[in-house]
PDB file of N, CA and C in Angstrom:
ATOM      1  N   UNK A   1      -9.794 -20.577  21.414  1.00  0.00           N
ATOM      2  CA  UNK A   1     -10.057 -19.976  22.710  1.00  0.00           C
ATOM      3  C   UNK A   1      -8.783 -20.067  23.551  1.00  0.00           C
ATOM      4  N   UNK A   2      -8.478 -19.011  24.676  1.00  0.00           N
ATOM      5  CA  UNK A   2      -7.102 -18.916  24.860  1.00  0.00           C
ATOM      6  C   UNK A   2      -7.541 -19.533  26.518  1.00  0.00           C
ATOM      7  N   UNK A   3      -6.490 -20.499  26.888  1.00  0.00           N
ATOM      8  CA  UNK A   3      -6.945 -20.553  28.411  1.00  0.00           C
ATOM      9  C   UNK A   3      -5.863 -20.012  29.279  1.00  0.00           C
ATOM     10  N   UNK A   4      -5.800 -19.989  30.557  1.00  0.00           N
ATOM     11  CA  UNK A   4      -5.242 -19.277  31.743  1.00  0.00           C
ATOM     12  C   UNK A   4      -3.658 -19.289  30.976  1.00  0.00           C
ATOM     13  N   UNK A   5      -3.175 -20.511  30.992  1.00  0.00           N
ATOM     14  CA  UNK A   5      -1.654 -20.751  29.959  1.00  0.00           C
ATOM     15  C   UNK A   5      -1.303 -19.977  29.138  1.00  0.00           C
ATOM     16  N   UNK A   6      -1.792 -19.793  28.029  1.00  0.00           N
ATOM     17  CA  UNK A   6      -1.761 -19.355  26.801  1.00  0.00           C
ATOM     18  C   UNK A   6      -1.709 -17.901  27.216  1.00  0.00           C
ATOM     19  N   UNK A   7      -2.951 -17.159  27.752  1.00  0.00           N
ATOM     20  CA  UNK A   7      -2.915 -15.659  28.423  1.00  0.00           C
ATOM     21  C   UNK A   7      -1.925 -14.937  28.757  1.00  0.00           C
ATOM     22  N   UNK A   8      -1.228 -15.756  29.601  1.00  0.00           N
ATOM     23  CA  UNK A   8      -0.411 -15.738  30.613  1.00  0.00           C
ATOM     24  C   UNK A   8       1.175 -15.510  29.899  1.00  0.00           C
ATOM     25  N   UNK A   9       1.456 -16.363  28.939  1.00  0.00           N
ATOM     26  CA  UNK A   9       2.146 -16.899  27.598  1.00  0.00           C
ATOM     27  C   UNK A   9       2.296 -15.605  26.880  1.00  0.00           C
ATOM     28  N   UNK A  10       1.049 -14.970  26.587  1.00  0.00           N
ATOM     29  CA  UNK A  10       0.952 -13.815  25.849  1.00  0.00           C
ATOM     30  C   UNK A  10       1.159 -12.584  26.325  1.00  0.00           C
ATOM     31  N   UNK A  11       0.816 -12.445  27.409  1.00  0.00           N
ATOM     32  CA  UNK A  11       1.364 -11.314  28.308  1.00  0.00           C
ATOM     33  C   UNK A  11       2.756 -11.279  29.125  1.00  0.00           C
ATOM     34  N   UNK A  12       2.990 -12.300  29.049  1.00  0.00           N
ATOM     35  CA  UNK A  12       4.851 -11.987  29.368  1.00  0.00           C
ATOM     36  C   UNK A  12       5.302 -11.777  27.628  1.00  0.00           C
ATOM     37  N   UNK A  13       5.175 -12.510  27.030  1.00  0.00           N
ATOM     38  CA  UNK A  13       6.047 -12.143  25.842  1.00  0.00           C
ATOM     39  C   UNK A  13       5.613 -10.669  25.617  1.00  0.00           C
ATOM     40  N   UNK A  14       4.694 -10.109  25.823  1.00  0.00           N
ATOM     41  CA  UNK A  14       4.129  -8.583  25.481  1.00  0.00           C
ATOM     42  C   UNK A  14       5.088  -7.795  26.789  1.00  0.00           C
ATOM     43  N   UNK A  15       4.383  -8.186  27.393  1.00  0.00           N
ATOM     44  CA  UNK A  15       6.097  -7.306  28.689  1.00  0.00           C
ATOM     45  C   UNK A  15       7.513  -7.342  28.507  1.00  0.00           C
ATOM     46  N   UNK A  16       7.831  -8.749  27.960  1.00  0.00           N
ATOM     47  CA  UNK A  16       9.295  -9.022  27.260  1.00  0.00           C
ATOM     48  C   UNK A  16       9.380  -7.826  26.195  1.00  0.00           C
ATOM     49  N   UNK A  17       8.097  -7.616  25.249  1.00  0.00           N
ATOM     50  CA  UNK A  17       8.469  -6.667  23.924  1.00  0.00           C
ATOM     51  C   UNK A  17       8.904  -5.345  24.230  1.00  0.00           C
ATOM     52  N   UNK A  18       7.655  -4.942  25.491  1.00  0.00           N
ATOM     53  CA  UNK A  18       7.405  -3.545  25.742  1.00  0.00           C
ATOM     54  C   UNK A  18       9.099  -2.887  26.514  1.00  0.00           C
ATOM     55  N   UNK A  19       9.353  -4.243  27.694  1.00  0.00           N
ATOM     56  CA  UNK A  19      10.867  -3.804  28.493  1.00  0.00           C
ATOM     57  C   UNK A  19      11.752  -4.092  27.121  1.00  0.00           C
ATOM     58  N   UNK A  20      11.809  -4.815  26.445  1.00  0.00           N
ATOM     59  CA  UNK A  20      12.976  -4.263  25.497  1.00  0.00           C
ATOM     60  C   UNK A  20      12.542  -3.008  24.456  1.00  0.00           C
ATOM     61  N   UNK A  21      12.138  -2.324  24.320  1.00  0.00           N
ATOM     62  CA  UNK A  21      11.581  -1.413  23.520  1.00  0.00           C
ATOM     63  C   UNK A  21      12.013  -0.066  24.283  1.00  0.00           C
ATOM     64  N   UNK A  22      12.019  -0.628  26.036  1.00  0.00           N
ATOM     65  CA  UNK A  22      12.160   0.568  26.778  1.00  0.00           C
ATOM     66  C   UNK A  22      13.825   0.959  26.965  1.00  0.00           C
ATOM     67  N   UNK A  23      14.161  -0.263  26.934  1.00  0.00           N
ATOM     68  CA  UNK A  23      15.661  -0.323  27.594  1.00  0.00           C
ATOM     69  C   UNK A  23      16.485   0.205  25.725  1.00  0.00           C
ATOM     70  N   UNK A  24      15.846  -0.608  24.149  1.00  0.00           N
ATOM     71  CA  UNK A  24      16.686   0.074  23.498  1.00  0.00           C
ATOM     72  C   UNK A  24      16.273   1.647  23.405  1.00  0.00           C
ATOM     73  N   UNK A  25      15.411   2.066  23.729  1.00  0.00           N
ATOM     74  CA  UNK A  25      14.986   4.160  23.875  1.00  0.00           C
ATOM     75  C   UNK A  25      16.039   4.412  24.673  1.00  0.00           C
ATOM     76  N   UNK A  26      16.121   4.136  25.818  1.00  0.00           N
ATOM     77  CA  UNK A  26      16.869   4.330  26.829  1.00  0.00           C
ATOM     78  C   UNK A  26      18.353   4.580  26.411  1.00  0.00           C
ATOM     79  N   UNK A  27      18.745   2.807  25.846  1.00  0.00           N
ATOM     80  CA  UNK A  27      20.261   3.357  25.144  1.00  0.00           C
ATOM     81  C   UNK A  27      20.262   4.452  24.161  1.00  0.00           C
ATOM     82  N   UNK A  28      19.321   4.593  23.139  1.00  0.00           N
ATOM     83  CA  UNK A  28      19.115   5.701  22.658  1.00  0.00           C
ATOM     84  C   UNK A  28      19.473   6.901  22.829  1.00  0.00           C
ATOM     85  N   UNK A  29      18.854   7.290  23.890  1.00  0.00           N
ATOM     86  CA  UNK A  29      18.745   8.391  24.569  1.00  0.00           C
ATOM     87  C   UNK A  29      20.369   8.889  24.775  1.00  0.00           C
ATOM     88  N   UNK A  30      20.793   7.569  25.478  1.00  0.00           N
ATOM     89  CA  UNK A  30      22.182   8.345  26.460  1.00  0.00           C
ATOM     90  C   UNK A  30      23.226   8.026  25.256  1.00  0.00           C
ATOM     91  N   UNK A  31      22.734   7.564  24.568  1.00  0.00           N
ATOM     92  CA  UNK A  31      23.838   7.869  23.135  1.00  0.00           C
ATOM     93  C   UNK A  31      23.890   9.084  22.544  1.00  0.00           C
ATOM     94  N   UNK A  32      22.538   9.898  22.428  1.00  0.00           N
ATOM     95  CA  UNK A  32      22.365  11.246  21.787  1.00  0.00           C
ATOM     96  C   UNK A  32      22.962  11.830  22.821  1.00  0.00           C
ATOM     97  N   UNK A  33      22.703  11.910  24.164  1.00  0.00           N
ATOM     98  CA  UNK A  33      23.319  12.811  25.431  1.00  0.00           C
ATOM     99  C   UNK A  33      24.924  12.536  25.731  1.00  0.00           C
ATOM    100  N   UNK A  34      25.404  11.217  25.519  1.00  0.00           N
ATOM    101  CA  UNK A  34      26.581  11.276  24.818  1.00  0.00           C
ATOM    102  C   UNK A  34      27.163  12.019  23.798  1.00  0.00           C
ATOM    103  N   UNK A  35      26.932  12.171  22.900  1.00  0.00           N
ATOM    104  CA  UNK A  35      27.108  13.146  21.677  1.00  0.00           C
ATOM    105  C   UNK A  35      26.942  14.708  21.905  1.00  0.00           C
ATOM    106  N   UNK A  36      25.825  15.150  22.610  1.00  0.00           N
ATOM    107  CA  UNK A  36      25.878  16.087  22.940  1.00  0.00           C
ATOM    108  C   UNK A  36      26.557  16.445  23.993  1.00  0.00           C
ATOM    109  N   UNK A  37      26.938  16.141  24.805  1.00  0.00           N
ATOM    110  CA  UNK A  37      27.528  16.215  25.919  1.00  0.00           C
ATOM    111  C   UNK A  37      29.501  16.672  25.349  1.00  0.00           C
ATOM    112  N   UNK A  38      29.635  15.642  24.492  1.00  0.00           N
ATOM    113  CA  UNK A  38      31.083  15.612  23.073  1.00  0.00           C
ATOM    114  C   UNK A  38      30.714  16.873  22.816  1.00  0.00           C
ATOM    115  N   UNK A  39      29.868  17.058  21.900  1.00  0.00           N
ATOM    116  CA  UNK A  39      30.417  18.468  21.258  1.00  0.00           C
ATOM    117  C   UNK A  39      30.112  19.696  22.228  1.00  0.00           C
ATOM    118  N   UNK A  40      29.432  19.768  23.478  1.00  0.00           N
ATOM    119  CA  UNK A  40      29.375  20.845  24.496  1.00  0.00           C
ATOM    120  C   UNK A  40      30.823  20.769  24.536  1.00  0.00           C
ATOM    121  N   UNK A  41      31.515  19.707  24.923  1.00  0.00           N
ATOM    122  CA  UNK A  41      32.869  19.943  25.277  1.00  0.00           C
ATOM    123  C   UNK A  41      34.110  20.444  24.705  1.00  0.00           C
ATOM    124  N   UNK A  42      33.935  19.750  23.577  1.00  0.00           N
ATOM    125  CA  UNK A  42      34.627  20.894  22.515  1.00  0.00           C
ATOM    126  C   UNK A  42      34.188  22.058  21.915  1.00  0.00           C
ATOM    127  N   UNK A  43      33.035  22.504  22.156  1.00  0.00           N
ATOM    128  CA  UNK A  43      32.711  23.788  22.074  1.00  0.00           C
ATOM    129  C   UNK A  43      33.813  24.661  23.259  1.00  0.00           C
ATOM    130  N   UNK A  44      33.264  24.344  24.576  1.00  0.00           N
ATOM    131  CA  UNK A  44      33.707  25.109  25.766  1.00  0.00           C
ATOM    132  C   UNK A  44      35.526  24.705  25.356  1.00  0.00           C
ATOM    133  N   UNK A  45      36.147  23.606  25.020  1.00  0.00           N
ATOM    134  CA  UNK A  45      37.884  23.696  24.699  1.00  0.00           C
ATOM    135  C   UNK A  45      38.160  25.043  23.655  1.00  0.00           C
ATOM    136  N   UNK A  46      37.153  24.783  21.958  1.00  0.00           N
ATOM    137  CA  UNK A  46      37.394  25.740  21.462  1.00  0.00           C
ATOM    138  C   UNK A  46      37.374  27.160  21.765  1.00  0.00           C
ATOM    139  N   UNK A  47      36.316  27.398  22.663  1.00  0.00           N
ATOM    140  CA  UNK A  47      36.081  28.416  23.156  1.00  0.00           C
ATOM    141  C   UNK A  47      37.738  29.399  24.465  1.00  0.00           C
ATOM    142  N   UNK A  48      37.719  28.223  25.150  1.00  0.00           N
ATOM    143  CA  UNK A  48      39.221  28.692  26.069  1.00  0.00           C
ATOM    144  C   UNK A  48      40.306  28.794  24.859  1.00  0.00           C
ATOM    145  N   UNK A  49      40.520  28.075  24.000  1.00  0.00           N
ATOM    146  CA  UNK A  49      41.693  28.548  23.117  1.00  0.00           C
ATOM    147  C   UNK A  49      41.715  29.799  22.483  1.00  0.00           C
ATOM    148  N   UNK A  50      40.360  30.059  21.796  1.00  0.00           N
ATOM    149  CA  UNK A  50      40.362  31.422  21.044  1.00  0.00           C
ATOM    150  C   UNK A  50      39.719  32.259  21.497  1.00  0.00           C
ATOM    151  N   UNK A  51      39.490  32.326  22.835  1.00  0.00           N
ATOM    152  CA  UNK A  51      38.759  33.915  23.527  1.00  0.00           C
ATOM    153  C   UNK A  51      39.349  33.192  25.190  1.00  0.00           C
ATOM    154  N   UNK A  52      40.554  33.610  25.224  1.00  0.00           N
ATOM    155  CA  UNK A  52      40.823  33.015  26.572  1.00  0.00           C
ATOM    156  C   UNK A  52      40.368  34.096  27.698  1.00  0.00           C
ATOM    157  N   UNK A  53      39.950  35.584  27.056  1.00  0.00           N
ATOM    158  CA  UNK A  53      39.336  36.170  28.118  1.00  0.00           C
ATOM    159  C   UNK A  53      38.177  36.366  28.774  1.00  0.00           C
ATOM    160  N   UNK A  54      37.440  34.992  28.624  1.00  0.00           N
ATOM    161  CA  UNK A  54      36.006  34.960  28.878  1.00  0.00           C
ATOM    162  C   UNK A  54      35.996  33.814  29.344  1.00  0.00           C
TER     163      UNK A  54
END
């Protein structure tokens, strides 16, 4: 049987799991939007070198 302690015990470590779960998505995220963000940019460089009239 779990008392007030133990509960209590169990639900921070479950909030501990859930905020790190959120924060590694998060880095996730702005790593892919990093990357994409890279090759938008060398798209738009390649693009001014070989069609500089647009």
């Amino acid at each position: 049987v779990l008392c007030c302690g133990d509960l209590m015990k169990a639900l921070t470590r479950r909030l501990s799991a859930e905020r790190e779960a959120a924060v590694e998505c998060a880095l996730e995220l702005t790593r892919i939007g990093d990357r994409w963000d890279l090759r938008q940019r060398l798209l738009n460089l390649l693009a001014k070198l070989f069609c500089p009239g647009t």
